[in-house]
C-alpha atoms as a PDB file:
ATOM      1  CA  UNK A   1       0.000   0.000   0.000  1.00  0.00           C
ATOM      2  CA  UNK A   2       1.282   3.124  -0.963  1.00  0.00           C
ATOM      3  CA  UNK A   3       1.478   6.436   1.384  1.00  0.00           C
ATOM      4  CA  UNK A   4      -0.915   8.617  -0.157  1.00  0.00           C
ATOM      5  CA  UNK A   5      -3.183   5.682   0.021  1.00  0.00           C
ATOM      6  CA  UNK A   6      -3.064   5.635   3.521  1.00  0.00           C
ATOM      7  CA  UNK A   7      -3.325   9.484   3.796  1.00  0.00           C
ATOM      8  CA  UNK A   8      -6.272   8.668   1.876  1.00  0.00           C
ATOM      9  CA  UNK A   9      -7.648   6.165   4.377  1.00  0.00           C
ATOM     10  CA  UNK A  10      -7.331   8.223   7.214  1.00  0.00           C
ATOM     11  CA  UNK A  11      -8.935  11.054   5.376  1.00  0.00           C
ATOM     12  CA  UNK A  12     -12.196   9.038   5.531  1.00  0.00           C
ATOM     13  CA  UNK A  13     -12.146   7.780   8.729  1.00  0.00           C
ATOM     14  CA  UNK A  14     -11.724  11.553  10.122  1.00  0.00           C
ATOM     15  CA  UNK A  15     -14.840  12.819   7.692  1.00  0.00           C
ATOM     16  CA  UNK A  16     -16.716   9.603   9.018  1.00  0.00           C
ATOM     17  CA  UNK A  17     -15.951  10.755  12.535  1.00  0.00           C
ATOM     18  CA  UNK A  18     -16.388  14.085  11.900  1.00  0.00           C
ATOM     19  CA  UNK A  19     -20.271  13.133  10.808  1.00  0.00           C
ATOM     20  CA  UNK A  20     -20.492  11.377  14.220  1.00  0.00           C
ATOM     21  CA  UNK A  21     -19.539  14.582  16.296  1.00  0.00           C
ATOM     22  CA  UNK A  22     -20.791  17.808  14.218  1.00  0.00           C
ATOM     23  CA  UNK A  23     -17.708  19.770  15.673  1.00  0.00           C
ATOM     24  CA  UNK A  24     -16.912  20.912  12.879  1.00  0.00           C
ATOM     25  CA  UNK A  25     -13.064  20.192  13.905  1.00  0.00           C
ATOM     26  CA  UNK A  26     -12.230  17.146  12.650  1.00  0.00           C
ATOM     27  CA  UNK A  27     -13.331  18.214   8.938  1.00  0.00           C
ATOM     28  CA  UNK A  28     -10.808  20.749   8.881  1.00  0.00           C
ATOM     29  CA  UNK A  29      -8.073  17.594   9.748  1.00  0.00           C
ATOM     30  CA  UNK A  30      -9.920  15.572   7.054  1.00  0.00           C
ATOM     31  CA  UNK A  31      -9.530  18.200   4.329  1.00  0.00           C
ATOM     32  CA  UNK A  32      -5.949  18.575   5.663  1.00  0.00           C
ATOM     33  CA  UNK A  33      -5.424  14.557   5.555  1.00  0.00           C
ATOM     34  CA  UNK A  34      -7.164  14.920   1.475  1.00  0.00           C
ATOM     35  CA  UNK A  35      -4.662  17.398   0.419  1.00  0.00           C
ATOM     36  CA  UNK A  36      -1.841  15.504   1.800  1.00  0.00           C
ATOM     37  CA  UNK A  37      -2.676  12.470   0.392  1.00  0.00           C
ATOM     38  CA  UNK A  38      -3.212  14.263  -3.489  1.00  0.00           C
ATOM     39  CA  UNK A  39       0.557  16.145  -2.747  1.00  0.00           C
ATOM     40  CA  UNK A  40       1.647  12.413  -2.107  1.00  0.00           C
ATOM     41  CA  UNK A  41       0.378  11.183  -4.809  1.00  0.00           C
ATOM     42  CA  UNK A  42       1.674  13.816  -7.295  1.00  0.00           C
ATOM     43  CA  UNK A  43       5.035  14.050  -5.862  1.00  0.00           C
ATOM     44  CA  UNK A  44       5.644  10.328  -5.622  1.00  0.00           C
ATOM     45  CA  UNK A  45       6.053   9.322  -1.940  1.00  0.00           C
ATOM     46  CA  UNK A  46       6.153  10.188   1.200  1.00  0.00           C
ATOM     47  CA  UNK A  47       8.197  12.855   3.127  1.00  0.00           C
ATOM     48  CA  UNK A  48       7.732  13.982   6.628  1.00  0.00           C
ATOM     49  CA  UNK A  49       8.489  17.600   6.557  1.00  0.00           C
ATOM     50  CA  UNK A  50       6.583  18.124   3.302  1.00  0.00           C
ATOM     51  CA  UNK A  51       3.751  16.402   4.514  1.00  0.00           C
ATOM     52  CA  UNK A  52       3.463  17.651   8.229  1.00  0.00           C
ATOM     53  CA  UNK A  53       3.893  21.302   7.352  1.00  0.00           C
ATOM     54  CA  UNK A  54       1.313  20.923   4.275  1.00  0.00           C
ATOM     55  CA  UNK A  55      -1.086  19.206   6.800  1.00  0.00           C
ATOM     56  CA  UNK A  56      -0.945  21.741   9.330  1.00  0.00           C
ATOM     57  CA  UNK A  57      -1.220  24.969   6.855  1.00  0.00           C
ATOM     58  CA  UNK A  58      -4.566  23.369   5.440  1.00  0.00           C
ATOM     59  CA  UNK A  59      -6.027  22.259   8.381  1.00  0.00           C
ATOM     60  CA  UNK A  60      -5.362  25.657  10.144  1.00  0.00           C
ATOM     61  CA  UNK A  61      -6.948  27.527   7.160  1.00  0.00           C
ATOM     62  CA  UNK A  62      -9.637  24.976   6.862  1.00  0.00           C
ATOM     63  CA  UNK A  63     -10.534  25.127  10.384  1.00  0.00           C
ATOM     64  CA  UNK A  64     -10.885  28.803  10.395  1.00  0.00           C
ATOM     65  CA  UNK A  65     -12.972  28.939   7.528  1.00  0.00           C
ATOM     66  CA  UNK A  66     -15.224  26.525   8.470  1.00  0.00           C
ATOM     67  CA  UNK A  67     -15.678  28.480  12.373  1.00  0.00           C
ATOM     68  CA  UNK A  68     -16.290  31.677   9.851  1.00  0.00           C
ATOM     69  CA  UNK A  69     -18.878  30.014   8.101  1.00  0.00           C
ATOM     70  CA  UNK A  70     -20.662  27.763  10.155  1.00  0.00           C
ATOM     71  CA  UNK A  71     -20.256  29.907  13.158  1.00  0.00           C
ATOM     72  CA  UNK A  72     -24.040  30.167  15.382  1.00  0.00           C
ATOM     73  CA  UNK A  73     -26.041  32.872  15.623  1.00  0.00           C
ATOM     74  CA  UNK A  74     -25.988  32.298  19.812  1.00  0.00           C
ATOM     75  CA  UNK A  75     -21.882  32.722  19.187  1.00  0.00           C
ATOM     76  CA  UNK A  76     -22.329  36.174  18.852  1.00  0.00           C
ATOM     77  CA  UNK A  77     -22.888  38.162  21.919  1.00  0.00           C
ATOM     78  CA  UNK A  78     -24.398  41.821  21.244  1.00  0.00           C
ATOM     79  CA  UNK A  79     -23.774  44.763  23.181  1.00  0.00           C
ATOM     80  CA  UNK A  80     -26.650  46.147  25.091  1.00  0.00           C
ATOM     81  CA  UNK A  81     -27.417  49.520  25.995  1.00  0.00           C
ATOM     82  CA  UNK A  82     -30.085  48.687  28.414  1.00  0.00           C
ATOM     83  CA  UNK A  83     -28.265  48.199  32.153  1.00  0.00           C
ATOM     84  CA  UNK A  84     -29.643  44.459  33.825  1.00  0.00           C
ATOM     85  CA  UNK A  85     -30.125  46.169  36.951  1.00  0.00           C
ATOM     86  CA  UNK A  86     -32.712  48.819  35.666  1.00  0.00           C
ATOM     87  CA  UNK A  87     -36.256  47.437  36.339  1.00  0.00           C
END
């Protein structure tokens, strides 16, 4: 089995357990896991430092797009004018 078919592998079974929580978390690993597994594949093998610091930059960005766009409503907190001690 090759390496970018195990990057593949994993890639699944973090969107699989990413469907079982709805955190929103692990899909940003599992898009991180996809890329690193298509930069394996086009580059012919496996290399740690590639691979770790391609991993990281894409789940970072990933992650921080997906709390951008799926971020609640509730999230927000809004500034009131109104004191909670006035009656």
């Amino acid at each position: 089995m090759d390496a970018y078919q195990i990057s593949l592998i994993i890639s699944f079974v973090l969107a699989i357990a990413e469907v079982m929580t709805l955190s929103f978390i692990l899909l940003g690993f599992s898009i991180g896991m996809l890329v690193v597994s298509g930069v394996q594949y086009l580059f012919d093998g496996y290399s740690l430092n590639r691979d770790l610091m391609v991993f990281a930059v894409v789940s970072v960005v990933s992650f921080l797009v997906f709390r951008k766009v799926f971020k609640k409503s509730s999230d927000v907190k809004t500034l009131r004018e109104d004191d909670i001690n006035q009656y």
